[in-house]
Protein backbone atom coordinates (compact mmCIF):
# COMPACT_ATOMS: atom_id res chain seq x y z
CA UNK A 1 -35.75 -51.96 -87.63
CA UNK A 2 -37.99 -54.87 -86.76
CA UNK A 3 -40.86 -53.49 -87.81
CA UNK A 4 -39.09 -52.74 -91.26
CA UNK A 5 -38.04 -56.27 -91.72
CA UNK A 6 -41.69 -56.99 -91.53
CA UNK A 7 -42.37 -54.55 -93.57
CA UNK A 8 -40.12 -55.41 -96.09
CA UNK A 9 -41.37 -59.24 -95.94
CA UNK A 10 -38.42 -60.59 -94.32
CA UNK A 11 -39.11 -64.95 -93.70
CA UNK A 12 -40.52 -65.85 -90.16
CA UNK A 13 -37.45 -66.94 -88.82
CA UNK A 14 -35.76 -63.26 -88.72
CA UNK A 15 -39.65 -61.97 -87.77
CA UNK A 16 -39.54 -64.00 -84.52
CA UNK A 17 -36.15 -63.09 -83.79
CA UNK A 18 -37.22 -59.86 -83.94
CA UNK A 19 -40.31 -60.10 -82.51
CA UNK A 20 -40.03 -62.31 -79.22
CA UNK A 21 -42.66 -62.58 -77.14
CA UNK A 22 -41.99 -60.38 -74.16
CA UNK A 23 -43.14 -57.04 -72.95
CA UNK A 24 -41.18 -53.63 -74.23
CA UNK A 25 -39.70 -52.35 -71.30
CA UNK A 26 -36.63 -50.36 -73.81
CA UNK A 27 -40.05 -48.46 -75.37
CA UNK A 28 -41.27 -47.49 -72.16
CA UNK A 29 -38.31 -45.28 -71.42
CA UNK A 30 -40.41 -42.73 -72.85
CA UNK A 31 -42.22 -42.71 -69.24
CA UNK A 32 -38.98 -41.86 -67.95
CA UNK A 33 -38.24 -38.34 -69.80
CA UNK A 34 -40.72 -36.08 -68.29
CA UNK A 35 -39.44 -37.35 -64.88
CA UNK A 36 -35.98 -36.21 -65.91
CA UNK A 37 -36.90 -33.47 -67.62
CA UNK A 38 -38.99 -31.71 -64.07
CA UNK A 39 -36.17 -32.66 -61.93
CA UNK A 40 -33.88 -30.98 -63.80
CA UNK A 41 -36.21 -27.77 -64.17
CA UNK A 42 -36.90 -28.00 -60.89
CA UNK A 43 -33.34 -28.13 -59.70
CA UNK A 44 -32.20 -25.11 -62.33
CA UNK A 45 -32.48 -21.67 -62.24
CA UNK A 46 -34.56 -19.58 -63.97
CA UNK A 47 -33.10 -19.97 -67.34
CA UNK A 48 -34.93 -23.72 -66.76
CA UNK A 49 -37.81 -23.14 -64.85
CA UNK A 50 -41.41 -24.85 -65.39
CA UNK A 51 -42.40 -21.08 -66.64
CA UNK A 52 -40.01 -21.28 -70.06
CA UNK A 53 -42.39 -21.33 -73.28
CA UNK A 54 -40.20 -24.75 -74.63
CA UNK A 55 -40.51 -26.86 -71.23
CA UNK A 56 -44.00 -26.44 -71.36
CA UNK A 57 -43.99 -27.27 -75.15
CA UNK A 58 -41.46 -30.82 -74.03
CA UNK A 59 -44.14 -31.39 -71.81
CA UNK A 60 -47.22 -30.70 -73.78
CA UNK A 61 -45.66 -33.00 -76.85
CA UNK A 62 -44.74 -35.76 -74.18
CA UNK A 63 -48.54 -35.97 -73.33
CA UNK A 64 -49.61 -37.48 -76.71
CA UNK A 65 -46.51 -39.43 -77.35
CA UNK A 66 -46.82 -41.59 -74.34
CA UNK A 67 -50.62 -41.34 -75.24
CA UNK A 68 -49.97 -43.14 -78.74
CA UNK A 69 -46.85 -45.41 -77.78
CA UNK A 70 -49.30 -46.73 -75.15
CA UNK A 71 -52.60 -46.98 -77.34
CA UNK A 72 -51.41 -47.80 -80.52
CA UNK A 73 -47.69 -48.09 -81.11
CA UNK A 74 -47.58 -51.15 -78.30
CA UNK A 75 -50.41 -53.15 -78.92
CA UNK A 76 -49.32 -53.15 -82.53
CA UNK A 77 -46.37 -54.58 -81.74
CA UNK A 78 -48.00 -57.13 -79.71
CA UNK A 79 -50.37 -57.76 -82.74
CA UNK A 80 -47.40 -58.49 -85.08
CA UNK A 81 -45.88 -60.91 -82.60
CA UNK A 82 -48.57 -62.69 -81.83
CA UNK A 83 -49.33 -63.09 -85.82
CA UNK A 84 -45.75 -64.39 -86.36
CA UNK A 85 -46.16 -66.76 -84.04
CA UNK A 86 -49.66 -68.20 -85.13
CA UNK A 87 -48.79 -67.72 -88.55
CA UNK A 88 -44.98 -67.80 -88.63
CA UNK A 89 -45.02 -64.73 -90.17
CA UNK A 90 -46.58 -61.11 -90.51
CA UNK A 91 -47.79 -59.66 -93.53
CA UNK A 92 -45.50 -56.83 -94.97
CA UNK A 93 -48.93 -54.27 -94.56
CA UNK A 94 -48.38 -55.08 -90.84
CA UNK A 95 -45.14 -54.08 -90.99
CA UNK A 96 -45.78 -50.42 -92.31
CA UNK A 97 -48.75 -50.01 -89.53
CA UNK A 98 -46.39 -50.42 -87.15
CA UNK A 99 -43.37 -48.05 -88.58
CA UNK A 100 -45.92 -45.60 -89.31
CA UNK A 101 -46.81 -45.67 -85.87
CA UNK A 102 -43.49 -45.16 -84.71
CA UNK A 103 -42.69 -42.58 -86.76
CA UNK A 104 -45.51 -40.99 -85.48
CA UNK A 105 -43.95 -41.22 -82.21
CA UNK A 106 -40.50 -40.28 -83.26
CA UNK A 107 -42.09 -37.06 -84.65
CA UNK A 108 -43.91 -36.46 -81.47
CA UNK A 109 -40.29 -36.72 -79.54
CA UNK A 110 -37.98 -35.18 -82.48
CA UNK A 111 -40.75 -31.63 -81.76
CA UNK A 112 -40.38 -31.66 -78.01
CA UNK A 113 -36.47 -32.32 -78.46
CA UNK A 114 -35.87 -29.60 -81.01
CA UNK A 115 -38.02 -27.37 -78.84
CA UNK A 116 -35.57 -28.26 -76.04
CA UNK A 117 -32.43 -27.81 -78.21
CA UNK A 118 -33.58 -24.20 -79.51
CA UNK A 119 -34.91 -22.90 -76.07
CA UNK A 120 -37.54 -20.18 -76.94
């Protein structure tokens, strides 16, 4: 939703309330899903072993999703807070980079959750 504000050219003073400057630990919970996700399999039977065609898939979508939250989705976001607060506010195009980029993600993770949910 910050990213949308941006996007749709909300003033600075909602931008930097939305954009503080402080590292994204909430994003990087990501990181935390494939840990989960083994010691569960690993804990299961074989109905949820590491062999299953859709853990394989969880993991193999994980893989670029922490890949682009990490090389692109995050550094964006530091980007746009760092040009509200030189600028006082960040152009509405940098506002649609960064949704697009986390849509990206959210695709990335809505494939490996459906693929979870359906259990091939």
């Amino acid at each position: 939703s910050a990213a949308q504000s941006v996007a749709r050219g909300a003033d600075g003073a909602i931008q930097r309330a939305r954009f503080p400057r402080r590292r994204n630990w909430a994003a990087r919970i990501l990181h935390v899903l494939p840990v989960t996700g083994l010691a569960m399999s690993l804990a299961g039977d074989s109905s949820v072993s590491l062999t299953r065609p859709w853990i394989g898939l969880g993991i193999l979508f994980y893989l670029p999703a922490a890949g682009h939250l990490e090389a692109r989705t995050l550094p964006l976001e530091r980007v746009v807070g760092e040009v509200i607060d030189h600028d006082g506010a960040a152009s509405p195009e940098r506002g649609r980079q960064l949704t697009r980029s986390i849509d990206t993600l959210l695709v990335l993770v809505a494939i490996a959750l459906v693929a979870m949910v359906v259990q091939f």
